[in-house]
C-alpha atoms as a PDB file:
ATOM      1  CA  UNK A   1     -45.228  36.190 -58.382  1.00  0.00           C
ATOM      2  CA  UNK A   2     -45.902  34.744 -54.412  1.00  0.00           C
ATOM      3  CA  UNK A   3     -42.521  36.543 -53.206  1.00  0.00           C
ATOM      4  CA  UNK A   4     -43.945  35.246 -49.853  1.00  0.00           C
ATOM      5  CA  UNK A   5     -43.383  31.620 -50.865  1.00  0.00           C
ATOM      6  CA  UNK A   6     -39.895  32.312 -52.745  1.00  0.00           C
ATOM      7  CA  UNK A   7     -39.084  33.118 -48.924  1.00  0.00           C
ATOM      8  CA  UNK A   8     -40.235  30.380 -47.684  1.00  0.00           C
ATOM      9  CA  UNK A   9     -38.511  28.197 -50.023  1.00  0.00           C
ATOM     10  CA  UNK A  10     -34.652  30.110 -49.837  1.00  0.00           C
ATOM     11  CA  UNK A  11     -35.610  29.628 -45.907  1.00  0.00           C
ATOM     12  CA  UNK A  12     -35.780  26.002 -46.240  1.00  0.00           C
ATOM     13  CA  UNK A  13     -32.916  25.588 -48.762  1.00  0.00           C
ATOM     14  CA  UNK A  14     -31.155  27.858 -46.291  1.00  0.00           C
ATOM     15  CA  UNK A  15     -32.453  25.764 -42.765  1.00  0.00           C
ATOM     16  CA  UNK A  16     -31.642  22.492 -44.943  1.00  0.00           C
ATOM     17  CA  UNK A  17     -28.036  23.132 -46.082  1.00  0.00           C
ATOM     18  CA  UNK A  18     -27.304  24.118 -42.150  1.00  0.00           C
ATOM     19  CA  UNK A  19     -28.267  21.171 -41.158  1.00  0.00           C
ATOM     20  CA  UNK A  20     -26.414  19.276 -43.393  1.00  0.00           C
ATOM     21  CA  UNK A  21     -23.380  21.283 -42.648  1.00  0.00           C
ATOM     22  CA  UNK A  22     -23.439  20.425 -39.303  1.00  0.00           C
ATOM     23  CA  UNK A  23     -23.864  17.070 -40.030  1.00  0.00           C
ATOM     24  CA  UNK A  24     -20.406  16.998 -42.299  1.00  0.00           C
ATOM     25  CA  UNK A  25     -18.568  18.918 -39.539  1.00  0.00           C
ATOM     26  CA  UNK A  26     -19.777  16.097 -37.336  1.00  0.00           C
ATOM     27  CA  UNK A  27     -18.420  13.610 -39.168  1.00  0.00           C
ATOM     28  CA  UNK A  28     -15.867  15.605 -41.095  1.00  0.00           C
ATOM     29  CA  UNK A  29     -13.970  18.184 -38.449  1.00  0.00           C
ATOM     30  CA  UNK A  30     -15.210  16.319 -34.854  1.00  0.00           C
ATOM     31  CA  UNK A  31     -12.995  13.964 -33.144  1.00  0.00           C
ATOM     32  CA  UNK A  32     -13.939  10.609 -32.832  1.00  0.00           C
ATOM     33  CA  UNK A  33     -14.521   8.998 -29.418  1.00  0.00           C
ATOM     34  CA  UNK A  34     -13.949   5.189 -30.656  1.00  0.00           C
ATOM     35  CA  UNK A  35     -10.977   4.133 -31.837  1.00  0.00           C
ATOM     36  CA  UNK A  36     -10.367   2.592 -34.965  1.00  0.00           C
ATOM     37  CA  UNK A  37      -9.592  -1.264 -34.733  1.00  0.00           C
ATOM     38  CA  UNK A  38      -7.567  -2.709 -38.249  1.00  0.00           C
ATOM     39  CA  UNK A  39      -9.361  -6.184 -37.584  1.00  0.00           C
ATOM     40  CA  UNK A  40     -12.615  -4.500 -38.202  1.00  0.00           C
ATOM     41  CA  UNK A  41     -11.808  -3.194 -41.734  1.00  0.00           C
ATOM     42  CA  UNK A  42     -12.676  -4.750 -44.406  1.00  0.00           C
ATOM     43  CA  UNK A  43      -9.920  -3.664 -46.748  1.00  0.00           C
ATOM     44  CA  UNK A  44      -7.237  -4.856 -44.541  1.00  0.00           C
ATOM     45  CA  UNK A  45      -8.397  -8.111 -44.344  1.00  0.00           C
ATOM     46  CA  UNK A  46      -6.364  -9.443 -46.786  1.00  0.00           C
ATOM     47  CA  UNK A  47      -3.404  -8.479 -45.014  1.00  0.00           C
ATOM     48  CA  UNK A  48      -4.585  -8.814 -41.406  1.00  0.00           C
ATOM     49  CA  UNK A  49      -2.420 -11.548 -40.685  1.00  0.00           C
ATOM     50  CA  UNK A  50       0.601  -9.666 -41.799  1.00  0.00           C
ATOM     51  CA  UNK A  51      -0.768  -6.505 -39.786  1.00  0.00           C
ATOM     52  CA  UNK A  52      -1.399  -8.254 -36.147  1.00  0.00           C
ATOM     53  CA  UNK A  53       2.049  -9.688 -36.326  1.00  0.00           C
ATOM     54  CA  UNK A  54       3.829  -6.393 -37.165  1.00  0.00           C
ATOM     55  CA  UNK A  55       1.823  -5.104 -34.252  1.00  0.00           C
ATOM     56  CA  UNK A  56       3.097  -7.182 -32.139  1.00  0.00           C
ATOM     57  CA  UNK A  57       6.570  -6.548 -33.078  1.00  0.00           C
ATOM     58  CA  UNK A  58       6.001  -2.779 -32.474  1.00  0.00           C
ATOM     59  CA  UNK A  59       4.820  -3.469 -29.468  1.00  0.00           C
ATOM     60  CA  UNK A  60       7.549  -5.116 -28.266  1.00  0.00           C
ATOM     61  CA  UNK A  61      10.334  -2.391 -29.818  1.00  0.00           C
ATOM     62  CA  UNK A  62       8.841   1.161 -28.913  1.00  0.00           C
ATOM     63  CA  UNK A  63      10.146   3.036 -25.851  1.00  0.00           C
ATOM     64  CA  UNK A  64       9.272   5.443 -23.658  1.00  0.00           C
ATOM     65  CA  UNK A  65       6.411   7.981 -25.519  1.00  0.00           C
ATOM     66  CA  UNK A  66       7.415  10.993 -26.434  1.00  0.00           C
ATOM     67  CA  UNK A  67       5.301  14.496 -25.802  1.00  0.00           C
ATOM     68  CA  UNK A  68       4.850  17.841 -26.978  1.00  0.00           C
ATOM     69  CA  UNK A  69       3.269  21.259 -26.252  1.00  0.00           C
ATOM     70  CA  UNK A  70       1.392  22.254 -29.583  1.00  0.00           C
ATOM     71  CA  UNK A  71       1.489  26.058 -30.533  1.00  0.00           C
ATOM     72  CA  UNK A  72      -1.874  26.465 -29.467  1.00  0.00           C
ATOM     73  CA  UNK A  73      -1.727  24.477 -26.092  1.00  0.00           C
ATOM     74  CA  UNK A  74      -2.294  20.741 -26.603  1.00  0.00           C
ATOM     75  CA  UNK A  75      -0.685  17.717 -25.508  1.00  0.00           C
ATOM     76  CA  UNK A  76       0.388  15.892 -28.388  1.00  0.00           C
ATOM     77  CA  UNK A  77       1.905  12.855 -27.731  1.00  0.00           C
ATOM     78  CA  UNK A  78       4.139   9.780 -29.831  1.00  0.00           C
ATOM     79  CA  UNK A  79       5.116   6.662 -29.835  1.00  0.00           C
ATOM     80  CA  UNK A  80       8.959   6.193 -30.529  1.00  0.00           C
ATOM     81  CA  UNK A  81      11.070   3.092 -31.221  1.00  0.00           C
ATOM     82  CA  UNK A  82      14.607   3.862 -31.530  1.00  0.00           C
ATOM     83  CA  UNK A  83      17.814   1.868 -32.526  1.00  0.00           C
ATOM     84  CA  UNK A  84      21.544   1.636 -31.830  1.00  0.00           C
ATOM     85  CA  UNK A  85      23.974   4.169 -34.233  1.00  0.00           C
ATOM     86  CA  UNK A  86      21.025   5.754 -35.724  1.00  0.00           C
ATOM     87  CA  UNK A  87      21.452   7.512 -39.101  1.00  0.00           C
ATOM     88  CA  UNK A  88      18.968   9.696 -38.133  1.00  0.00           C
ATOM     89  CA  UNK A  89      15.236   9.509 -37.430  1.00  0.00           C
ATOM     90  CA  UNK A  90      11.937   8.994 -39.515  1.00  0.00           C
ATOM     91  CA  UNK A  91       8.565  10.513 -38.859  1.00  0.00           C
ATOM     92  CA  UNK A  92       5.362   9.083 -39.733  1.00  0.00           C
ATOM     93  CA  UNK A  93       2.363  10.873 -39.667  1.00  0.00           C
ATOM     94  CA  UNK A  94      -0.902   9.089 -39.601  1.00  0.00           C
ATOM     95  CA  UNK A  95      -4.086   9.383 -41.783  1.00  0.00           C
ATOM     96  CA  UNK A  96      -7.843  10.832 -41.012  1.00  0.00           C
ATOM     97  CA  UNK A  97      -9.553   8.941 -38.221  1.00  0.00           C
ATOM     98  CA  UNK A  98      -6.678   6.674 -37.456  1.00  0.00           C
ATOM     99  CA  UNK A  99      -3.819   5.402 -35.408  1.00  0.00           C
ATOM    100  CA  UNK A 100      -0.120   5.384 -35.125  1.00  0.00           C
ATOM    101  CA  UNK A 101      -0.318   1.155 -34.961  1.00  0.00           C
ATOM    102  CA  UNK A 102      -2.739   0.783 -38.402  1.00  0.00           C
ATOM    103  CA  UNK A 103      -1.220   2.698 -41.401  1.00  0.00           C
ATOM    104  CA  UNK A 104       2.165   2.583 -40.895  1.00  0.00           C
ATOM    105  CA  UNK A 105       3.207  -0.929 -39.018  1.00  0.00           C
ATOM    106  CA  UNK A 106       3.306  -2.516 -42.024  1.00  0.00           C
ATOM    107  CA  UNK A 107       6.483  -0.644 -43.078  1.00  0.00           C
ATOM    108  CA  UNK A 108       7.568   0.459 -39.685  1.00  0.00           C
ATOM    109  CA  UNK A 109       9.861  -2.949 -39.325  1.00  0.00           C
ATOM    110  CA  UNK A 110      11.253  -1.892 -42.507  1.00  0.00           C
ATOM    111  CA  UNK A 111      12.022   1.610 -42.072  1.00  0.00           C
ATOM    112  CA  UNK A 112      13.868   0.516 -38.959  1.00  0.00           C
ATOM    113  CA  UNK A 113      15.767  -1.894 -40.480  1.00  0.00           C
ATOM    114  CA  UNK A 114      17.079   1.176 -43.092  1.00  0.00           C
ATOM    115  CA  UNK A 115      18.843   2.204 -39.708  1.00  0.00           C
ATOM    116  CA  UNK A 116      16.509   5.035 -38.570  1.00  0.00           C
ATOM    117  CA  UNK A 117      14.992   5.911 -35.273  1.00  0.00           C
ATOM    118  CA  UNK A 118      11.552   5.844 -36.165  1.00  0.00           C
ATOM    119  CA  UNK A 119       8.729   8.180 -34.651  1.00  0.00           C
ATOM    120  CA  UNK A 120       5.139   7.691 -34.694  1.00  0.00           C
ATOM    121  CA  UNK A 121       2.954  10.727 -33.482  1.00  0.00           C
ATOM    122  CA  UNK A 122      -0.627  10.696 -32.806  1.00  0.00           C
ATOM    123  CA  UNK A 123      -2.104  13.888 -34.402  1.00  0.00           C
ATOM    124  CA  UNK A 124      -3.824  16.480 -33.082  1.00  0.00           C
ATOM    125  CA  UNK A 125      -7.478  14.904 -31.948  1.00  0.00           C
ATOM    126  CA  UNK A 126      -6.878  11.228 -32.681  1.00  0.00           C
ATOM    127  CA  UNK A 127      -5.761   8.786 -30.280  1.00  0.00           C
ATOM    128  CA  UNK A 128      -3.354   9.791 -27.286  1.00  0.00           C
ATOM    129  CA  UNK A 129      -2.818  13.482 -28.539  1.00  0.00           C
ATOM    130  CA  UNK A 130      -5.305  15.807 -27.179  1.00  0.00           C
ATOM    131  CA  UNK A 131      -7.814  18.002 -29.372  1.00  0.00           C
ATOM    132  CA  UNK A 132     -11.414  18.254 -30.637  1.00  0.00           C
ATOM    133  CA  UNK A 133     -11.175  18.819 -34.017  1.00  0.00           C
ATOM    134  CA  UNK A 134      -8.982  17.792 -37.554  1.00  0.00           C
ATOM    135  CA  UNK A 135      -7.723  20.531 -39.617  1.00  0.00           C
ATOM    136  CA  UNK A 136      -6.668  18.602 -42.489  1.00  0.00           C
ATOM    137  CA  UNK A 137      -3.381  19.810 -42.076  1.00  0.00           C
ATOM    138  CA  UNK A 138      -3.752  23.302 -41.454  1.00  0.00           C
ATOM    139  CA  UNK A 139      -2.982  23.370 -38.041  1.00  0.00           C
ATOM    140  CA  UNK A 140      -0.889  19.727 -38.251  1.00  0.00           C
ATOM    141  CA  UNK A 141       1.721  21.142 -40.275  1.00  0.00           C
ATOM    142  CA  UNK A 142       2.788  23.589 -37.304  1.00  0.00           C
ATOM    143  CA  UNK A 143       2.392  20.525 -35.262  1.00  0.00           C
ATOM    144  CA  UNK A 144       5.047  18.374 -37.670  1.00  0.00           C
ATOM    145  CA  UNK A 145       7.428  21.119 -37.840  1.00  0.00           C
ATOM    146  CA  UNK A 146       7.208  21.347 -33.824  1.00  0.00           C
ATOM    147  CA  UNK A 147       8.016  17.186 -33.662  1.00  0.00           C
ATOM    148  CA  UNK A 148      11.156  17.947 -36.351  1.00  0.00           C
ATOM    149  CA  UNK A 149      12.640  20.245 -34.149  1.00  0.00           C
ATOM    150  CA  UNK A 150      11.659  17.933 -30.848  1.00  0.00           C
ATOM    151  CA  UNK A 151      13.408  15.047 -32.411  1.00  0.00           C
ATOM    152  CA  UNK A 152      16.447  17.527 -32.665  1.00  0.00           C
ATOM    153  CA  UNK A 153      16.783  18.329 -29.602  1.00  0.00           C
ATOM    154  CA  UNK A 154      15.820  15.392 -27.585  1.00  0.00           C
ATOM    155  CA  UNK A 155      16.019  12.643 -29.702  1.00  0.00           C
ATOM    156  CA  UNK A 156      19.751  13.382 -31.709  1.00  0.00           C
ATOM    157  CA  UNK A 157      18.811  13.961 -34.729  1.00  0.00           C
ATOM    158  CA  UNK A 158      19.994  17.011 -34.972  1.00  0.00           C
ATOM    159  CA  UNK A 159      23.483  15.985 -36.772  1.00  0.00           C
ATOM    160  CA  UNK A 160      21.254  13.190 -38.660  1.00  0.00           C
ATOM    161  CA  UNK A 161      19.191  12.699 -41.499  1.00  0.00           C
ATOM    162  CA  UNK A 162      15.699  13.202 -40.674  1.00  0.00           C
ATOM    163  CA  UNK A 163      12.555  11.709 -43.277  1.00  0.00           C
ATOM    164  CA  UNK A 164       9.227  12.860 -43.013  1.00  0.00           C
ATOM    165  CA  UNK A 165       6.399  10.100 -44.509  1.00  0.00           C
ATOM    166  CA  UNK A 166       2.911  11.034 -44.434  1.00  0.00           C
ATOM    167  CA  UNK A 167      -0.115   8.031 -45.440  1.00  0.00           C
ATOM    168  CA  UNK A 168      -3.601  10.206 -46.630  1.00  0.00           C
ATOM    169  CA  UNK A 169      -4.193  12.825 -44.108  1.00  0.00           C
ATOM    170  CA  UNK A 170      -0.642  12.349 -42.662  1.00  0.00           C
ATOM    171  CA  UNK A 171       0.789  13.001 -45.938  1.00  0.00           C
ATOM    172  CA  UNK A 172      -0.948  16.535 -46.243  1.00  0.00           C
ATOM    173  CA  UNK A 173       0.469  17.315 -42.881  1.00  0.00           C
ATOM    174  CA  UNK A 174       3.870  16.706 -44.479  1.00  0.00           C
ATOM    175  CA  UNK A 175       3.504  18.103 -47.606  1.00  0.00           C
ATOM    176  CA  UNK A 176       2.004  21.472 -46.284  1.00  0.00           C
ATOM    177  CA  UNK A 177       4.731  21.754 -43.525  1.00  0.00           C
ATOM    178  CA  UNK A 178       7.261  21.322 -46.500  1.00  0.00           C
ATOM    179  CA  UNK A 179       5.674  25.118 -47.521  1.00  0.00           C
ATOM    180  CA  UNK A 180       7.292  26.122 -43.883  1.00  0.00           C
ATOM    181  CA  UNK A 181      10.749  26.540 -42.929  1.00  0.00           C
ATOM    182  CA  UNK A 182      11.703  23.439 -41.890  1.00  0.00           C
ATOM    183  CA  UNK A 183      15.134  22.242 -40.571  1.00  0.00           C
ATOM    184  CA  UNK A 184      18.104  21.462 -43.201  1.00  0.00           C
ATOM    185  CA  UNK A 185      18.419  18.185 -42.061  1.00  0.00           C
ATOM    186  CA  UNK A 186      14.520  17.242 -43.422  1.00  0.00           C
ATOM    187  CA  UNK A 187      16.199  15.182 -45.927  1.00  0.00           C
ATOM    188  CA  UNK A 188      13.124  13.797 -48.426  1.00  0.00           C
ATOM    189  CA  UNK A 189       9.203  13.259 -47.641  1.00  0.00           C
ATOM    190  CA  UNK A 190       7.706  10.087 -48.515  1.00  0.00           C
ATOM    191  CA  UNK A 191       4.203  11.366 -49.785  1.00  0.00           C
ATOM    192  CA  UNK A 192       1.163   7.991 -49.703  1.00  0.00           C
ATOM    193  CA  UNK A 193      -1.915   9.319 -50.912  1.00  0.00           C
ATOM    194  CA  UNK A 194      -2.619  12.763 -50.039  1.00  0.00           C
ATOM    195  CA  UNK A 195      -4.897  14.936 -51.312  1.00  0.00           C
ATOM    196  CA  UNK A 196      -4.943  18.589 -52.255  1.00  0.00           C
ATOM    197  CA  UNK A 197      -6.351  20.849 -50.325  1.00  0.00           C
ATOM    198  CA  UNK A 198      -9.106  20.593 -47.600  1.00  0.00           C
ATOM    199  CA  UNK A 199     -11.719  22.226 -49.463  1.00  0.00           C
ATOM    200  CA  UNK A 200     -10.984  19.499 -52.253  1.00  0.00           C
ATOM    201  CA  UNK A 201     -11.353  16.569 -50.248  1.00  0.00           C
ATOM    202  CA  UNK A 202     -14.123  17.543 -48.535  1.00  0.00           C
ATOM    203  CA  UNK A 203     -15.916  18.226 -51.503  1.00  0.00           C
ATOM    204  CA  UNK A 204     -15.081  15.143 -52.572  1.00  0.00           C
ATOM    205  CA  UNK A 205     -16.519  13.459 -49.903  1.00  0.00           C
ATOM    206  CA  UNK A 206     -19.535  15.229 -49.953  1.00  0.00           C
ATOM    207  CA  UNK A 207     -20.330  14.153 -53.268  1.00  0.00           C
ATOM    208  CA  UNK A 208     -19.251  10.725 -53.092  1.00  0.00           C
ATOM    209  CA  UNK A 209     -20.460   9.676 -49.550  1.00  0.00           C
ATOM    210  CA  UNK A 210     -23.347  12.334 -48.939  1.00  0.00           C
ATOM    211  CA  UNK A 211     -24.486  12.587 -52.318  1.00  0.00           C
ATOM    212  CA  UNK A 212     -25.141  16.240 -51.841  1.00  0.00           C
ATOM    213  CA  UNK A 213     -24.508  19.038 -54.337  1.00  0.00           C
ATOM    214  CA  UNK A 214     -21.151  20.820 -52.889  1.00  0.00           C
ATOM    215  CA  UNK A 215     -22.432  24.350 -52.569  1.00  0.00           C
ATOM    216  CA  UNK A 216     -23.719  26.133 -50.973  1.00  0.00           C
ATOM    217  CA  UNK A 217     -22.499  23.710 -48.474  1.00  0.00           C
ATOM    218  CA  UNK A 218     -18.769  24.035 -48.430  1.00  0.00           C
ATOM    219  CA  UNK A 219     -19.500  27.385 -47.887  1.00  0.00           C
ATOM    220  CA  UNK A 220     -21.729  26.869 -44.631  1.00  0.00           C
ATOM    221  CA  UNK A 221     -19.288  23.880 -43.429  1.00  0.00           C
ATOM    222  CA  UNK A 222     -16.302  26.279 -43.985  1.00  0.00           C
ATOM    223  CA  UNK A 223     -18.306  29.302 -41.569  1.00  0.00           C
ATOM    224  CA  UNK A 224     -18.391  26.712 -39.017  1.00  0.00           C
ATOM    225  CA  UNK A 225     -15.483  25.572 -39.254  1.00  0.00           C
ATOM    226  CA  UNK A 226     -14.099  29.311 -38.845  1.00  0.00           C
ATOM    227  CA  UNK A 227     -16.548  30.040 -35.753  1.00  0.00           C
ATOM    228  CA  UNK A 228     -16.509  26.705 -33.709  1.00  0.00           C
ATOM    229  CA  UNK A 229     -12.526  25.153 -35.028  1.00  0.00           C
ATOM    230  CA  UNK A 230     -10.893  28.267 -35.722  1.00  0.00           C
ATOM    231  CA  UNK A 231      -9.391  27.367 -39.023  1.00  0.00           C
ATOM    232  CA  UNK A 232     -10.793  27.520 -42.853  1.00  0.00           C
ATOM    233  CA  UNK A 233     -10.957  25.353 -45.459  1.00  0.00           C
ATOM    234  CA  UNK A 234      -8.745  27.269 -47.599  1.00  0.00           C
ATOM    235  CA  UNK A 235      -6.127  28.587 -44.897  1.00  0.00           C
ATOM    236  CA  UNK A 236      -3.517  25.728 -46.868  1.00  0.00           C
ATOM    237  CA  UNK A 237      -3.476  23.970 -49.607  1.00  0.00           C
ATOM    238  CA  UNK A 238      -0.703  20.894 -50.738  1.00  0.00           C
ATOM    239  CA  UNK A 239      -0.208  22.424 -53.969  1.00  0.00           C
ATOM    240  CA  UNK A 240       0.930  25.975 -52.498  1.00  0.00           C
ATOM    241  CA  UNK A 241       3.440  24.364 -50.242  1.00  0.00           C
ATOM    242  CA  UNK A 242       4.642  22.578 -53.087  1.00  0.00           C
ATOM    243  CA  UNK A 243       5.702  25.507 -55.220  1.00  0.00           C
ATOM    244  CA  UNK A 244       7.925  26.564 -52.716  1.00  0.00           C
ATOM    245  CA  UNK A 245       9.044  22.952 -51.499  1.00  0.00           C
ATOM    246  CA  UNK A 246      12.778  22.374 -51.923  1.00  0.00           C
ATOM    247  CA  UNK A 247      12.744  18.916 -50.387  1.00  0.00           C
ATOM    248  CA  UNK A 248      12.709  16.144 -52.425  1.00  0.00           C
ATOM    249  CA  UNK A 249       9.642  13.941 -52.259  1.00  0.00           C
ATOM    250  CA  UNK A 250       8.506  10.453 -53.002  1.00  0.00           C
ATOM    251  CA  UNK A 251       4.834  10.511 -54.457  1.00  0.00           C
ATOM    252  CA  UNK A 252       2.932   7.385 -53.960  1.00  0.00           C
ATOM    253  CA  UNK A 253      -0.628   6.637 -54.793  1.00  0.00           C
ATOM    254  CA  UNK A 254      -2.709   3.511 -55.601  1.00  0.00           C
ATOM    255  CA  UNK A 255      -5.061   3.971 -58.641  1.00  0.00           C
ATOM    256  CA  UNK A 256      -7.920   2.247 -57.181  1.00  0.00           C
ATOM    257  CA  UNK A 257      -8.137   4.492 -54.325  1.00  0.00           C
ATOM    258  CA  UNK A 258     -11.745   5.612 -53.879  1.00  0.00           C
ATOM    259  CA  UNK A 259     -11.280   7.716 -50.869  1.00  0.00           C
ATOM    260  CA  UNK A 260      -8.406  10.162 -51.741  1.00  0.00           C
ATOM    261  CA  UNK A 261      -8.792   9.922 -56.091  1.00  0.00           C
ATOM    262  CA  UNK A 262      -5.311   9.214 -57.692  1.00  0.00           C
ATOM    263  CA  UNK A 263      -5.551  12.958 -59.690  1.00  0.00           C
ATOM    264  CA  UNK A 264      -5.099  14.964 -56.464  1.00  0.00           C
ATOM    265  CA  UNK A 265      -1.364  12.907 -55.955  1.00  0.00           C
ATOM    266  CA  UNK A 266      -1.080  13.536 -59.980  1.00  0.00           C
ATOM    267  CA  UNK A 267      -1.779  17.503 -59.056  1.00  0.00           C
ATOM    268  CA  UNK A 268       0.368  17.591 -56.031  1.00  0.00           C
ATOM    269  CA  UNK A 269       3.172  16.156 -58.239  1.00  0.00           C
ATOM    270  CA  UNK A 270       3.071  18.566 -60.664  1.00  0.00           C
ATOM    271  CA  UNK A 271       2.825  21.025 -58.411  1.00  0.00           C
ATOM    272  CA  UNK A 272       6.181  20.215 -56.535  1.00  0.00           C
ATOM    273  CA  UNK A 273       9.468  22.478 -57.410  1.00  0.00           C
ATOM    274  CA  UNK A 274      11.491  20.687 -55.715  1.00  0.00           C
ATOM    275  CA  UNK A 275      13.482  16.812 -56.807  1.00  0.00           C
ATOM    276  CA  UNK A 276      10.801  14.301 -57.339  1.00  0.00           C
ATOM    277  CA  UNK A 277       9.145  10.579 -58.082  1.00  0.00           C
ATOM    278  CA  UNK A 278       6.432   9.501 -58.838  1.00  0.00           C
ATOM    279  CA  UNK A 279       5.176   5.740 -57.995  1.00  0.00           C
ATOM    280  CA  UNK A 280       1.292   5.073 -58.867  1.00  0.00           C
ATOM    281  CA  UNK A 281       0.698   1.396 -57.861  1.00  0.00           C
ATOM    282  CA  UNK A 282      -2.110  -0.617 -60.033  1.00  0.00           C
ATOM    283  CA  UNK A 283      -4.436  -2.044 -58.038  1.00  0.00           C
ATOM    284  CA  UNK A 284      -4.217  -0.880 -54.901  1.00  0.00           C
ATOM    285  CA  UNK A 285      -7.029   0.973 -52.856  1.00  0.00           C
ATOM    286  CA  UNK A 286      -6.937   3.969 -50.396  1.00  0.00           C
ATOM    287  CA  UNK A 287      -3.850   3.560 -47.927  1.00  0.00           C
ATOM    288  CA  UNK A 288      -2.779   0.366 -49.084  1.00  0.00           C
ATOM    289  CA  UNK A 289      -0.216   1.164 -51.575  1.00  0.00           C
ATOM    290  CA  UNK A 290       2.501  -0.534 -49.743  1.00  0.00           C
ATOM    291  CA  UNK A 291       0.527  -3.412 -48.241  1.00  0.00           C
ATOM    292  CA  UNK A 292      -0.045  -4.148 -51.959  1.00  0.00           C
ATOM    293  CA  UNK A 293       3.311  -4.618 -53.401  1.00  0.00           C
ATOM    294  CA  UNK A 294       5.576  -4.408 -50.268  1.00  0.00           C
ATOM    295  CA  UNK A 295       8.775  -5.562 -52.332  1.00  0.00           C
ATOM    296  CA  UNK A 296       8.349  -2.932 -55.216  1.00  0.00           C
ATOM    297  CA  UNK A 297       7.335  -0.438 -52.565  1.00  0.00           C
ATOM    298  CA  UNK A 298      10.265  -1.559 -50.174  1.00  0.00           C
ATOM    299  CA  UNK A 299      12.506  -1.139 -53.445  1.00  0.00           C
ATOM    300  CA  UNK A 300      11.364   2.179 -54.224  1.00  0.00           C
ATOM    301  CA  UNK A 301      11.282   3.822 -50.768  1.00  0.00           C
ATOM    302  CA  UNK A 302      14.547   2.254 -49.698  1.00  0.00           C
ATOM    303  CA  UNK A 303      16.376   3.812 -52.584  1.00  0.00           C
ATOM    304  CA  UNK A 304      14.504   7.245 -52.695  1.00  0.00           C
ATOM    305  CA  UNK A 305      16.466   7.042 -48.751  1.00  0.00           C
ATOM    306  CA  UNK A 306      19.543   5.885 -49.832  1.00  0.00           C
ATOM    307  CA  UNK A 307      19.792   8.322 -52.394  1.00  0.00           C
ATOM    308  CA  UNK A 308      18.749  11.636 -49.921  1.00  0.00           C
ATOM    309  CA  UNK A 309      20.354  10.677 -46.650  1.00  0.00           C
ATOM    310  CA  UNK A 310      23.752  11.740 -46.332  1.00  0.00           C
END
């Protein structure tokens, strides 16, 4: 047996599964320097009329932008539009790679018109909030507990009913912090399309957009991750925050979602302890689940609201 060349070859399994961890923290973990634009993607063209035009409005309703202090030192800033006699205030958390003014303006206008302040925060490393890299939640959780409290002292919410809604990413956020002790007046989360656990989505990915075998990868990518982020892969998970959630939650998925698969919201579901729906919407790809069927979705959201807020 030529141990010499069995070295050789773990050495170049070894060098090549580095180097394609690197690459997936590049792509995966890494802020990205250009900012998304919704007229260059594809799957909102269908609604891109809709979209520009709800933009628009946004622009013309937020105020003054709102900033924080994170608990590890970054300036994390959001976009607020409030309203006379406020029942309270709603807080939208963004998906991987995006922006406040993408995801969520298509229901923003309609959230509002529920009679809610309505709060749009750029998470860590995207857009105006500082940071280098994503944490899928692991570090934005302490960052959407910190914005709950912010609104309650700055913003009066703190006699008010306060929602959380998360959209992919976003809805991680809010489903982990929901494993946190949050502020009684968190009255319901609005859950669109989250997955379960970094590890799991990033596995996913791997397989589905690399086309690489998972491991030993995940286990390189997560060693970066600890060394250069400060943060692992499995330091939170969706599912552990939900056996110890006691706010009731909205799940909301769209079955043709190739990006975040539909089982993960199934798993996340089952997972939860706390008072629960579940609303899979046929037809409807990754983030879109509203976009789809905005009167079913305004129907379902608007009671899960009227039902929680008091």
């Amino acid at each position: 047996m030529n141990f010499k060349r069995i070295r050789q070859i773990i050495s170049g399994i070894a060098v090549l599964t580095g180097a394609a961890s690197f690459s997936v923290f590049q792509y995966a973990i890494c802020r990205k320097k250009k900012q998304p634009d919704v007229r260059r993607k594809k799957k909102w063209k269908p609604y891109l009329d809709f979209v520009l035009e709800e933009q628009k409005w946004v622009k013309r309703h937020h105020g003054r932008k709102q900033e924080i202090i994170s608990g590890d030192g970054l300036k994390l800033r959001a976009m607020y539009i409030p309203r006379k006699n406020a029942k309270g205030i709603i807080i939208c958390m963004h998906g991987y790679h995006s922006e406040v003014d993408i995801e969520f303006v298509p229901e923003v206008r309609f959230l509002w018109n529920l009679g809610y302040d309505i709060l749009l925060p750029w998470q860590r490393s995207h857009g105006q909030s500082e940071g280098r890299y994503i944490t899928y939640g692991v570090k934005e959780r302490y960052d959407c507990r910190q914005w709950i409290r912010y609104a309650n002292e700055h913003l009066g919410a703190k006699d008010k009913n306060v929602f959380l809604c998360g959209i992919s990413m976003g809805c991680a956020t809010v489903l982990m912090a929901a494993g946190l002790k949050l502020p009684e007046n968190v009255r319901g989360i609005i859950a669109d399309c989250g997955f379960t656990s970094p590890w799991e989505i990033i596995r996913h990915v791997v397989k589905t957009k690399y086309h690489l075998p998972p491991y030993p990868l995940l286990f390189f990518l997560d060693a970066i991750c600890r060394i250069a982020a400060g943060f692992s892969l499995k330091d939170a998970s969706v599912q552990e925050a939900m056996r110890k959630n006691t706010i009731p939650v909205l799940f909301i998925h769209g079955d043709e979602d190739r990006y975040v698969p539909v089982w993960m919201t199934y798993s996340n579901y089952e997972a939860c302890a706390a008072e629960k729906e579940l609303y899979i919407v046929h037809g409807a790809a990754h983030a879109l689940a509203f976009s789809y069927d905005r009167k079913e979705g305004s129907r379902r959201i608007r009671n899960f609201i009227q039902r929680y807020e008091r």
